[in-house]
N, C-alpha and C. Protein backbone atom coordinates (compact mmCIF):
# COMPACT_ATOMS: atom_id res chain seq x y z
N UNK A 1 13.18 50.59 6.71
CA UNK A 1 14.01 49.40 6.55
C UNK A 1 13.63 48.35 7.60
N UNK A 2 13.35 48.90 9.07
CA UNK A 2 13.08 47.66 10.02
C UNK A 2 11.61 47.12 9.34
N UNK A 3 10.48 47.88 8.68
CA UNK A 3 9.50 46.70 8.21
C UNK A 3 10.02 46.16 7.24
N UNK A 4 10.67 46.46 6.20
CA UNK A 4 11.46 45.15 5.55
C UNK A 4 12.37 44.29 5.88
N UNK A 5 12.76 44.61 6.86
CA UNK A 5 13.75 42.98 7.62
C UNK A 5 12.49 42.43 8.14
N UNK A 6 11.65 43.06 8.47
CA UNK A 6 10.49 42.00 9.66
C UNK A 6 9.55 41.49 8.70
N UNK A 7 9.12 42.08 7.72
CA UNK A 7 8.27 41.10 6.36
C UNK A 7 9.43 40.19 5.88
N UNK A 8 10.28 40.61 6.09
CA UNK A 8 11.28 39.50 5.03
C UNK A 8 11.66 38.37 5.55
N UNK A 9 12.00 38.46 6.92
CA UNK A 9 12.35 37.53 8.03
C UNK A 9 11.21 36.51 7.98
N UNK A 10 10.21 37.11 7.97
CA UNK A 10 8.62 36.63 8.17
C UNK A 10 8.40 35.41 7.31
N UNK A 11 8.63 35.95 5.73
CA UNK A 11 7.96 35.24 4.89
C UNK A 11 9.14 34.38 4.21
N UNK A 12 10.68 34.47 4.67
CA UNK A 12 11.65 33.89 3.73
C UNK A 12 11.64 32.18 3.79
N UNK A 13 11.26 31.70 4.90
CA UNK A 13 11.12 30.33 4.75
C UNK A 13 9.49 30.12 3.78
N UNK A 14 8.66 30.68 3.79
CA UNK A 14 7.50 30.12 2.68
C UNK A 14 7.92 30.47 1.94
N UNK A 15 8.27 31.96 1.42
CA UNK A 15 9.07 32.12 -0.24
C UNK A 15 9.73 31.02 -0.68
N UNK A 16 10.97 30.53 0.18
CA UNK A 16 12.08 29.67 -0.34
C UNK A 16 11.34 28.23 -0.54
N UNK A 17 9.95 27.66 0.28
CA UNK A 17 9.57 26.46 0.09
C UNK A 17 9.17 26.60 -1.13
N UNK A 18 8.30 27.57 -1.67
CA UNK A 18 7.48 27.67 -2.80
C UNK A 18 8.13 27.49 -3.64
N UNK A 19 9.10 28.10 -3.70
CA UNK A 19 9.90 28.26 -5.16
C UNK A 19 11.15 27.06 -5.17
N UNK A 20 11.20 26.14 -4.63
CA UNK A 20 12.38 25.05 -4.52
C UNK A 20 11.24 23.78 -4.02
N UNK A 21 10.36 23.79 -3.75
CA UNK A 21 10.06 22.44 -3.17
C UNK A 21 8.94 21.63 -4.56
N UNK A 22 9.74 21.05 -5.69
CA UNK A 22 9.02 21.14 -6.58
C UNK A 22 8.28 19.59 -6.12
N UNK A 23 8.20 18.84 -5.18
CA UNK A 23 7.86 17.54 -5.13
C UNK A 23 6.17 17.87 -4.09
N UNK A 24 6.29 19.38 -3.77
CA UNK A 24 5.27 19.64 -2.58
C UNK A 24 3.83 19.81 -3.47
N UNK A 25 3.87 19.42 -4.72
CA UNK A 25 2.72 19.42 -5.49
C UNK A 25 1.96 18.21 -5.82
N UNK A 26 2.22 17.53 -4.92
CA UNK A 26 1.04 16.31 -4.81
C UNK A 26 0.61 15.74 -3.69
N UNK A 27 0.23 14.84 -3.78
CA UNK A 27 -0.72 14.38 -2.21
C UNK A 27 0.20 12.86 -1.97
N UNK A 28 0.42 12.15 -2.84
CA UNK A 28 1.29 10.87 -2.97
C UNK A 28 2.47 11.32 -3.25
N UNK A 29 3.76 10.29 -3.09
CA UNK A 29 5.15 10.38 -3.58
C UNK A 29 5.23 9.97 -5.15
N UNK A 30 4.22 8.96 -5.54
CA UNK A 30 3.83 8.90 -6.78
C UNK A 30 4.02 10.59 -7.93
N UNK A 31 2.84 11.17 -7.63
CA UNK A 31 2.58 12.30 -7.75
C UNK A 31 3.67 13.03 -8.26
N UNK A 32 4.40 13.46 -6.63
CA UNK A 32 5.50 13.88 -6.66
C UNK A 32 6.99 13.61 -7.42
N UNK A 33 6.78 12.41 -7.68
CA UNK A 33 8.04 11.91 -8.78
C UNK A 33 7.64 12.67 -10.20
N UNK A 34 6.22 12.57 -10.23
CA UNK A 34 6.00 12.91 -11.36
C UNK A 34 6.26 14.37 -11.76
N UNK A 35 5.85 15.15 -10.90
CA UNK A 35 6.24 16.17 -11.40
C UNK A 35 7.59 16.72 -10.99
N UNK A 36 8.54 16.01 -10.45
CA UNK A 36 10.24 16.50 -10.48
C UNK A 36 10.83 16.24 -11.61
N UNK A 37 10.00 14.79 -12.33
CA UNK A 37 10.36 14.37 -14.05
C UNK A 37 10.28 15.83 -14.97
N UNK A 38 9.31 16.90 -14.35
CA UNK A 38 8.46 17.72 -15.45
C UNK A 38 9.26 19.00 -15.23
N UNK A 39 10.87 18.95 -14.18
CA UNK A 39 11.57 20.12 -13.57
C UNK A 39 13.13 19.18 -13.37
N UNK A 40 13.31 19.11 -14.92
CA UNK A 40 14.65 18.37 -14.97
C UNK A 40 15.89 19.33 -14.48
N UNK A 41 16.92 18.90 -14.97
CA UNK A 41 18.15 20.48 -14.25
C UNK A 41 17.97 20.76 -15.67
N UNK A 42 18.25 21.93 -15.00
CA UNK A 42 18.33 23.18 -16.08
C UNK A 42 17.22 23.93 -16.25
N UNK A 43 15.97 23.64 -15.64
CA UNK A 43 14.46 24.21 -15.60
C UNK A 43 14.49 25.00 -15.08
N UNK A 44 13.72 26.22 -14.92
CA UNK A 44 13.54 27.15 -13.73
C UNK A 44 11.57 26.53 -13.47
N UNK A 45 11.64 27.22 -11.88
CA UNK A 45 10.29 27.50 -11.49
C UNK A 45 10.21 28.53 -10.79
N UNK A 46 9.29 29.33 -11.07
CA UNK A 46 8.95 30.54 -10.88
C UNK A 46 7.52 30.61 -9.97
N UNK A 47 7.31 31.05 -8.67
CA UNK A 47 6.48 31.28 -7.68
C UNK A 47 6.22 32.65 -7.34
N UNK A 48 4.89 32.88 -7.38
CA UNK A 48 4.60 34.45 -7.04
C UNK A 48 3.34 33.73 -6.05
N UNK A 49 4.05 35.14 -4.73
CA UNK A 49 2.87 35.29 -3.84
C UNK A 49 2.39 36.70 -3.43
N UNK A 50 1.52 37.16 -3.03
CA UNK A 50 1.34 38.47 -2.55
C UNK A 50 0.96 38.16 -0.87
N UNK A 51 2.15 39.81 -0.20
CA UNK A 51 2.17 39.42 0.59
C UNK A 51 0.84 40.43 1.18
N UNK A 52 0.59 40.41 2.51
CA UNK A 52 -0.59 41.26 2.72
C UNK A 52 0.02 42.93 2.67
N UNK A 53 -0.65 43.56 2.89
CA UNK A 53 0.05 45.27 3.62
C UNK A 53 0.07 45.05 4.35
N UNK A 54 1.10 46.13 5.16
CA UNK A 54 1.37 45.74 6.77
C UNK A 54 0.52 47.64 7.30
N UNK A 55 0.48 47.01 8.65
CA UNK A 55 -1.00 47.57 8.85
C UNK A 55 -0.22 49.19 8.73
N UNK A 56 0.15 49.72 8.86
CA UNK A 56 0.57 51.25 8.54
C UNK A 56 0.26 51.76 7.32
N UNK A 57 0.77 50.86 6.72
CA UNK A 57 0.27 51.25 4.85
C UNK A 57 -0.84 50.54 4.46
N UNK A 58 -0.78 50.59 2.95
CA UNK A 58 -1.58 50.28 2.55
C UNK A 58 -1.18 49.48 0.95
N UNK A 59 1.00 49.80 1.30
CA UNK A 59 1.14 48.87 0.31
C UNK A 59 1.18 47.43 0.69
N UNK A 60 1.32 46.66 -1.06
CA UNK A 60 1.47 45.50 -1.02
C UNK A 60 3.01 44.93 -1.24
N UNK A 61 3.14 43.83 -1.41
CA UNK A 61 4.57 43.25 -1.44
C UNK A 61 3.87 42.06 -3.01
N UNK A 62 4.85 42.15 -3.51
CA UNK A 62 4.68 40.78 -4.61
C UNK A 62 5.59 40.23 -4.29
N UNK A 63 6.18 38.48 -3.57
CA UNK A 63 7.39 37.96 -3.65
C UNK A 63 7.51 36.86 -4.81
N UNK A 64 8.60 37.02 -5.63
CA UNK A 64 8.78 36.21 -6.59
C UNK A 64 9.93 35.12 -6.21
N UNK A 65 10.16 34.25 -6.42
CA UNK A 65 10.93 32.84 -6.37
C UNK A 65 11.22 32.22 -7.56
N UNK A 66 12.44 32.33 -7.90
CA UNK A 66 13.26 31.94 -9.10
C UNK A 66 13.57 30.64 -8.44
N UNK A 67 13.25 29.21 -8.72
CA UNK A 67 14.25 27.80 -7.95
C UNK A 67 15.03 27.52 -9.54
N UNK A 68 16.21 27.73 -10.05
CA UNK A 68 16.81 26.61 -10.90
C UNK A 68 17.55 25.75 -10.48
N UNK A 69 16.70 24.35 -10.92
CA UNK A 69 17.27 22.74 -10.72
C UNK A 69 19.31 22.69 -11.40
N UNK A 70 19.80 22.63 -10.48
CA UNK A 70 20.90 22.70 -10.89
C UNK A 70 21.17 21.21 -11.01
N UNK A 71 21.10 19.89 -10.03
CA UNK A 71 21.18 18.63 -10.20
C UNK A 71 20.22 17.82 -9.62
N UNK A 72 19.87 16.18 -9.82
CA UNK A 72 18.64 15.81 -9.13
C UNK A 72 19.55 14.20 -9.43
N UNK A 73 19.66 13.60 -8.22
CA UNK A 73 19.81 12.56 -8.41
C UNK A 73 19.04 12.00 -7.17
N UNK A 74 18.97 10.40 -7.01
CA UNK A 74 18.32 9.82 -6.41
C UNK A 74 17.20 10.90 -5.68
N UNK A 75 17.14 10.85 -4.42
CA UNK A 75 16.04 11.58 -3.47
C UNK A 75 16.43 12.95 -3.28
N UNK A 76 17.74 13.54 -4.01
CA UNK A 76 18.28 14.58 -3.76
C UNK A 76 18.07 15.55 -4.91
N UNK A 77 17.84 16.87 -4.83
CA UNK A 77 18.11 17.91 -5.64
C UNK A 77 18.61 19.26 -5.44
N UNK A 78 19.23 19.93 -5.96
CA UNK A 78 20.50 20.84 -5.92
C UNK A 78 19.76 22.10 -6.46
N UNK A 79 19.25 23.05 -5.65
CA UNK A 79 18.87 24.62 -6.22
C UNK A 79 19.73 25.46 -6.24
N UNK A 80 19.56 26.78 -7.38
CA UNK A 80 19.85 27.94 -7.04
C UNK A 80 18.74 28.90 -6.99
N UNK A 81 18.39 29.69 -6.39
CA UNK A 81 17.22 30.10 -5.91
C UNK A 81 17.14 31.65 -5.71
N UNK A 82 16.46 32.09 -6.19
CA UNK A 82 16.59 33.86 -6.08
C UNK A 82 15.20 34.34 -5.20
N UNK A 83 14.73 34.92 -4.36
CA UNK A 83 13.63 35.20 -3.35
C UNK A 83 13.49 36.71 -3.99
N UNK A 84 12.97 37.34 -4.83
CA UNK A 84 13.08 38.86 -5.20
C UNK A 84 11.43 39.56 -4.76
N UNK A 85 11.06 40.61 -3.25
CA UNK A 85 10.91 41.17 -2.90
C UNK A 85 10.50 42.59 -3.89
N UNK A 86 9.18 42.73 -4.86
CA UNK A 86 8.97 43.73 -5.71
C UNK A 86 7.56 44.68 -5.00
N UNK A 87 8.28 46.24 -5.05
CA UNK A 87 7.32 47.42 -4.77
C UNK A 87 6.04 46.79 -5.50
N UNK A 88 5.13 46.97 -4.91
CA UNK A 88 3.68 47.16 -5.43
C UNK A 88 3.42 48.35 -6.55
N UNK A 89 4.14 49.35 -6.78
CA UNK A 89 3.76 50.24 -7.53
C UNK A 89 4.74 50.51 -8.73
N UNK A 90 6.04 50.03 -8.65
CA UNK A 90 6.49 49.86 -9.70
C UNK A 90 7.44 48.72 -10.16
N UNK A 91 7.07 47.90 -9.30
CA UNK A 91 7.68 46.53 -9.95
C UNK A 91 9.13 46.24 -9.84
N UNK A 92 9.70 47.04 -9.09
CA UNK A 92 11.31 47.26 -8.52
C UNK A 92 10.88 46.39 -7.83
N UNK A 93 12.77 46.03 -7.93
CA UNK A 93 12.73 44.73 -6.60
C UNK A 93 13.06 45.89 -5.71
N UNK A 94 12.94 45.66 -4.16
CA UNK A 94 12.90 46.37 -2.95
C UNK A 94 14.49 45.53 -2.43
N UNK A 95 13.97 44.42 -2.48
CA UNK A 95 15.42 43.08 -1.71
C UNK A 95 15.23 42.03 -2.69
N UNK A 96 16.43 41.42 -2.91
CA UNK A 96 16.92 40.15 -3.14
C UNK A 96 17.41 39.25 -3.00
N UNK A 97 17.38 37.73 -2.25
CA UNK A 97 18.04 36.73 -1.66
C UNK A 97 18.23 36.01 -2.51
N UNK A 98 19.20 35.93 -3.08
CA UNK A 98 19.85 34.32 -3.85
C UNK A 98 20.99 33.56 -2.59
N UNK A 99 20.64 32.21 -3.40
CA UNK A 99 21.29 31.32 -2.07
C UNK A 99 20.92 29.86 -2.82
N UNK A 100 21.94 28.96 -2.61
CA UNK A 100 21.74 27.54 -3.12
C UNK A 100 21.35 26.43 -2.39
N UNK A 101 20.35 25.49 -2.50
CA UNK A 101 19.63 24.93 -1.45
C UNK A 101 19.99 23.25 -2.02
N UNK A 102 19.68 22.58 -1.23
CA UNK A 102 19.40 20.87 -1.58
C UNK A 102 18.18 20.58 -1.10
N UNK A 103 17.32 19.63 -1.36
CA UNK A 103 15.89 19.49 -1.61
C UNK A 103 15.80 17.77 -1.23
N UNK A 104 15.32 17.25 0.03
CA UNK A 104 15.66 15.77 -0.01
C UNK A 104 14.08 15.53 0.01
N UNK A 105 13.66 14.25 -0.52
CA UNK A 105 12.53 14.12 -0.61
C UNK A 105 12.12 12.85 0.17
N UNK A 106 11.36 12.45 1.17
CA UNK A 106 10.93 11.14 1.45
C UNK A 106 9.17 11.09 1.15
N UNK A 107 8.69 9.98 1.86
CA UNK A 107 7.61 9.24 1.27
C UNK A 107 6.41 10.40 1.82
N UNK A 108 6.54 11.48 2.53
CA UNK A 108 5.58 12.35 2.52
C UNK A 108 5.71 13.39 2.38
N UNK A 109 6.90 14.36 2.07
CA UNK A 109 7.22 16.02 1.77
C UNK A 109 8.47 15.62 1.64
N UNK A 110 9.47 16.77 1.74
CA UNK A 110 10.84 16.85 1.60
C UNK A 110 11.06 18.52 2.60
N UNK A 111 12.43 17.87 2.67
CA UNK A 111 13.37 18.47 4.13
C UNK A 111 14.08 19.76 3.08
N UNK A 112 14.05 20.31 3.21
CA UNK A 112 14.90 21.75 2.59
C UNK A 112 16.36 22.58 3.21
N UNK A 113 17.37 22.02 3.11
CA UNK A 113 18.39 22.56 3.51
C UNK A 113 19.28 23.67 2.70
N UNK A 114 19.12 24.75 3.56
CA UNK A 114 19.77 26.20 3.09
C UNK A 114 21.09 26.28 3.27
N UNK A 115 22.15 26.31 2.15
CA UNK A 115 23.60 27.01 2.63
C UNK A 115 23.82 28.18 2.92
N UNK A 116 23.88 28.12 4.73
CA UNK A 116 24.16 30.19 4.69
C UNK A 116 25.01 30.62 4.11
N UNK A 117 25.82 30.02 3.92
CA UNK A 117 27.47 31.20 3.68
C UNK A 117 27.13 31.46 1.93
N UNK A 118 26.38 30.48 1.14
CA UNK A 118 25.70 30.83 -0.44
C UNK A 118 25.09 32.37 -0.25
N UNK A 119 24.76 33.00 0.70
CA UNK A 119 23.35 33.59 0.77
C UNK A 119 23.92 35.00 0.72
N UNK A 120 23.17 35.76 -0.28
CA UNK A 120 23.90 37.07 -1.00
C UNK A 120 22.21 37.85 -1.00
N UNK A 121 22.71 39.43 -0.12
CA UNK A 121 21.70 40.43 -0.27
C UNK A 121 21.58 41.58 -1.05
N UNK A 122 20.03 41.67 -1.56
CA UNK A 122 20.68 43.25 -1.82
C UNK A 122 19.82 43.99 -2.00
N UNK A 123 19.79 45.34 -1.09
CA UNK A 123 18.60 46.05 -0.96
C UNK A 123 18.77 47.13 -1.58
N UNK A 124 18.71 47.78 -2.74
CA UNK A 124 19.02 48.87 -3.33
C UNK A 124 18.66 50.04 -2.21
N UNK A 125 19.65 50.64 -1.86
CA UNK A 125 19.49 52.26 -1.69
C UNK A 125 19.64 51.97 0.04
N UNK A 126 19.92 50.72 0.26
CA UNK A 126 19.73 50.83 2.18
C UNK A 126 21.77 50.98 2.53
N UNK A 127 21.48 51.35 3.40
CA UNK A 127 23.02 51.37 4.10
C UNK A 127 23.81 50.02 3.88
N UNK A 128 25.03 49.72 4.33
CA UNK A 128 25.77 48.72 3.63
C UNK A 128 25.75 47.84 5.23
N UNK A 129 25.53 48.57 6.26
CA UNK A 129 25.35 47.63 7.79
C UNK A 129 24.04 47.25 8.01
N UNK A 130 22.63 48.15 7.27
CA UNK A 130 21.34 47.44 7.54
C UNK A 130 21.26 46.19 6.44
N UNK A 131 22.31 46.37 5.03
CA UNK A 131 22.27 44.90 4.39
C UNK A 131 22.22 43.78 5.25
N UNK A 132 24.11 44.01 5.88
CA UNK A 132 24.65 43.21 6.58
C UNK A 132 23.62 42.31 7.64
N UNK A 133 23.09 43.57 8.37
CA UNK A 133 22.25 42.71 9.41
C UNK A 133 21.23 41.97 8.99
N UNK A 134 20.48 42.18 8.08
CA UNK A 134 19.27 41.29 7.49
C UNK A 134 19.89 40.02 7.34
N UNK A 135 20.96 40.29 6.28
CA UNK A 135 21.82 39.24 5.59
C UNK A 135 22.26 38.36 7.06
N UNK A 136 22.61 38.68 7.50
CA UNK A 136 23.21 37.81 9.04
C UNK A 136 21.89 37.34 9.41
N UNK A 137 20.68 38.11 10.00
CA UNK A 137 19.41 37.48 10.75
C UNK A 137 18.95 35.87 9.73
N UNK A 138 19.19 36.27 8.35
CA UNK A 138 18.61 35.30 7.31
C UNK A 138 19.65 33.93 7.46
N UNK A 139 20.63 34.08 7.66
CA UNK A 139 21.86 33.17 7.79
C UNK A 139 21.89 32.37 9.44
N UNK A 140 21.72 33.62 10.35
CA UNK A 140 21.25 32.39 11.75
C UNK A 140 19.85 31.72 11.47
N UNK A 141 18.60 31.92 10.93
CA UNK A 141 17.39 31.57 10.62
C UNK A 141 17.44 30.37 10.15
N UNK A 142 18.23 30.38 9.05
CA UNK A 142 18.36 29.17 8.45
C UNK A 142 19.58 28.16 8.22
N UNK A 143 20.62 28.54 9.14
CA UNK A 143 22.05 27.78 9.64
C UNK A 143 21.50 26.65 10.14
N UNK A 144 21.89 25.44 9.27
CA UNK A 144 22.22 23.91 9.49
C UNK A 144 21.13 23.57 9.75
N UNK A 145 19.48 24.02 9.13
CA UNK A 145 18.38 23.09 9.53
C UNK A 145 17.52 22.79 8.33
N UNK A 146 16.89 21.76 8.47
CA UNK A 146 16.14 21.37 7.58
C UNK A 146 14.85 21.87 7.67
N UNK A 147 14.34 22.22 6.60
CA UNK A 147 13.03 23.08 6.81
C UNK A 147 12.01 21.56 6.45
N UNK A 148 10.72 21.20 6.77
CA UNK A 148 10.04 20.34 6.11
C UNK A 148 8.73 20.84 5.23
N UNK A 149 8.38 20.07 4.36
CA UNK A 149 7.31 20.88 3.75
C UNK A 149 6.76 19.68 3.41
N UNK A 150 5.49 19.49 4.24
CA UNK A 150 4.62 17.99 3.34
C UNK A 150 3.86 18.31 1.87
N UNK A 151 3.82 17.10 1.45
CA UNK A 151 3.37 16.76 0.24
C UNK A 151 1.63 17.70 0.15
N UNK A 152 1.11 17.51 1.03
CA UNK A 152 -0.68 17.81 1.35
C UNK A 152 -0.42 19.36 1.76
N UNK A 153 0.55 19.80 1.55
CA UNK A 153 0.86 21.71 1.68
C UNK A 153 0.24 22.17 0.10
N UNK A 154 0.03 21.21 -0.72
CA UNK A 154 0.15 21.84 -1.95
C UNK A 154 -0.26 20.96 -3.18
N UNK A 155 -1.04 21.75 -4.34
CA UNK A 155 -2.05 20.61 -5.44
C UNK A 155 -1.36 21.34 -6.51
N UNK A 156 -1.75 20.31 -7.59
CA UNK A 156 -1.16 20.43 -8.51
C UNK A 156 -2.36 21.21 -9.71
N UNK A 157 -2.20 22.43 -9.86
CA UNK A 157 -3.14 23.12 -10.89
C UNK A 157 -3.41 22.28 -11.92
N UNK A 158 -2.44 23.02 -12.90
CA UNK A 158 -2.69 22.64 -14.44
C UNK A 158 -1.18 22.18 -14.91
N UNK A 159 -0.94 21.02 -14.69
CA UNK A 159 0.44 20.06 -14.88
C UNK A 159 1.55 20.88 -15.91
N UNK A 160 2.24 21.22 -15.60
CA UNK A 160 3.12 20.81 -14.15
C UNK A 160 3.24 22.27 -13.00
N UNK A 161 2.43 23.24 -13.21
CA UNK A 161 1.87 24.03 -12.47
C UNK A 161 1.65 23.55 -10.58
N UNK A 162 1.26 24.59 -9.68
CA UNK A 162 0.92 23.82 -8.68
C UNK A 162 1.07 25.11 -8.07
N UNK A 163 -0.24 24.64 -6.89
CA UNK A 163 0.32 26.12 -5.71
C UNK A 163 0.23 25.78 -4.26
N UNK A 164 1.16 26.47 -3.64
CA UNK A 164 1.24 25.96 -2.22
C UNK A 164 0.40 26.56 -0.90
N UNK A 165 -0.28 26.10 -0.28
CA UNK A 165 -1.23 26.21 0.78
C UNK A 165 -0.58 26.17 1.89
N UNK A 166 1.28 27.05 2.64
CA UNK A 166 1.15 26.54 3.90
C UNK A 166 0.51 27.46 4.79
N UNK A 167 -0.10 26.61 6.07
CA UNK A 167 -1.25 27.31 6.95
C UNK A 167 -0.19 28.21 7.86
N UNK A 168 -1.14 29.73 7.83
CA UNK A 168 -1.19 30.77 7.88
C UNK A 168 -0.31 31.89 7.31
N UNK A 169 0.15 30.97 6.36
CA UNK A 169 0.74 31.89 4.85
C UNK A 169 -0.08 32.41 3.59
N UNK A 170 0.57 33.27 2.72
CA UNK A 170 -0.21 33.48 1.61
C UNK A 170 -0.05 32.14 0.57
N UNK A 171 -0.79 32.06 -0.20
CA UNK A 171 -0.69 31.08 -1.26
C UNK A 171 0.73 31.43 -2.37
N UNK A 172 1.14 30.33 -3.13
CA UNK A 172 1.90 31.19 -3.71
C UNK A 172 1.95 29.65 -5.34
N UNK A 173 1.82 30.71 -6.01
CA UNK A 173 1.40 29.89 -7.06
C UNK A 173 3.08 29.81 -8.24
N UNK A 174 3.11 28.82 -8.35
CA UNK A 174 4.31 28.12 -9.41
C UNK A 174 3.82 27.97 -10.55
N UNK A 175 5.01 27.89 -11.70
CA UNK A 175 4.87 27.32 -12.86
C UNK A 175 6.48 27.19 -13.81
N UNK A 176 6.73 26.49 -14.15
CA UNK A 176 7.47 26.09 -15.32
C UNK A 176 8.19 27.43 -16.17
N UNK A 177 9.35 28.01 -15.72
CA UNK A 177 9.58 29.17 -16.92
C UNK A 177 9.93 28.25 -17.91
N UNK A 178 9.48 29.48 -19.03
CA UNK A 178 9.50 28.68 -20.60
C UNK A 178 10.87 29.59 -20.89
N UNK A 179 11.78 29.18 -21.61
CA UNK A 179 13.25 29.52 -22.09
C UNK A 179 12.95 29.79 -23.56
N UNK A 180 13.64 31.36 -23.33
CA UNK A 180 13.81 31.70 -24.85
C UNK A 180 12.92 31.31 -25.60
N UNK A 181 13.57 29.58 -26.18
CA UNK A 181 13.48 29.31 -27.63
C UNK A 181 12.65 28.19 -27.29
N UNK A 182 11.47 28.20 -26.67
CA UNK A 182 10.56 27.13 -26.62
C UNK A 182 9.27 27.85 -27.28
């Protein structure tokens, strides 16, 4: 359990950029308008990264990032956001962070603000005080600050696709979930 609070701790601010910062896919604010047009509310975006093994093992981590656009007005947008933590070998989630974010955007990235008290864990099969403590470390981590993420963190694949480059993270590649009946 302590290497999964310490991978998780590790990687929860790039997970959460990837999967909520839908404006971090261009190089201009231009750009970036454009593709928040292409992630109206009600969209999901979906981000997968792999994380490395940590040196004892030899497993891997897949982190997935659910962002749904709940509202978007002017420079502002409203997430709900799921961070799900899946075994390498059978595709179980290990942990799960949902938590609702706001997304402000100016003329070169956007500022990412986390509501702790939103922020709900859940580690199948761990004790109900090693939840707690993760859940608490994740909540001082990200209590009352704005995370930033520039625009030049991240290109835009194959529209409205895009993957994010921040330095000395893994990559973590987005796309558009398609609903049901599309």
């Amino acid at each position: 359990m302590n290497r999964v609070k310490r991978n998780a701790h590790r990687f929860c601010t790039a997970a959460i950029f990837a999967g909520t910062a839908f404006g971090a896919g261009a190089v201009t604010r231009e750009e970036a308008h454009r593709l928040d047009t292409a992630y109206p509310p009600g969209s999901v975006v979906v981000c997968r990264s792999d994380l490395p093994a940590a040196a004892k093992s030899a497993e891997h981590t897949t982190v997935v990032t659910r962002g749904k656009v709940l509202a978007r007005h002017d420079n502002l947008t409203d997430f709900d956001t799921e961070i799900a933590w899946l075994n390498e070998g059978t595709g179980a989630k290990a942990m799960a962070l949902t938590f609702r974010s706001s997304e402000r955007a100016v003329s070169a990235g956007v500022y990412l603000r986390i509501e702790p008290d939103s922020m709900v864990l859940t580690v199948p099969g761990a004790p109900p005080e090693t939840v707690k403590n993760v859940l608490n470390s994740f909540r001082v981590a990200m209590a009352g600050e704005e995370h930033y993420s520039p625009y030049s963190d991240t290109d835009i694949t194959d529209f409205p696709s895009y993957v994010t480059h921040k330095p000395g993270e893994p990559a973590a590649w987005c796309s558009k979930e398609e609903s049901a009946h599309e």
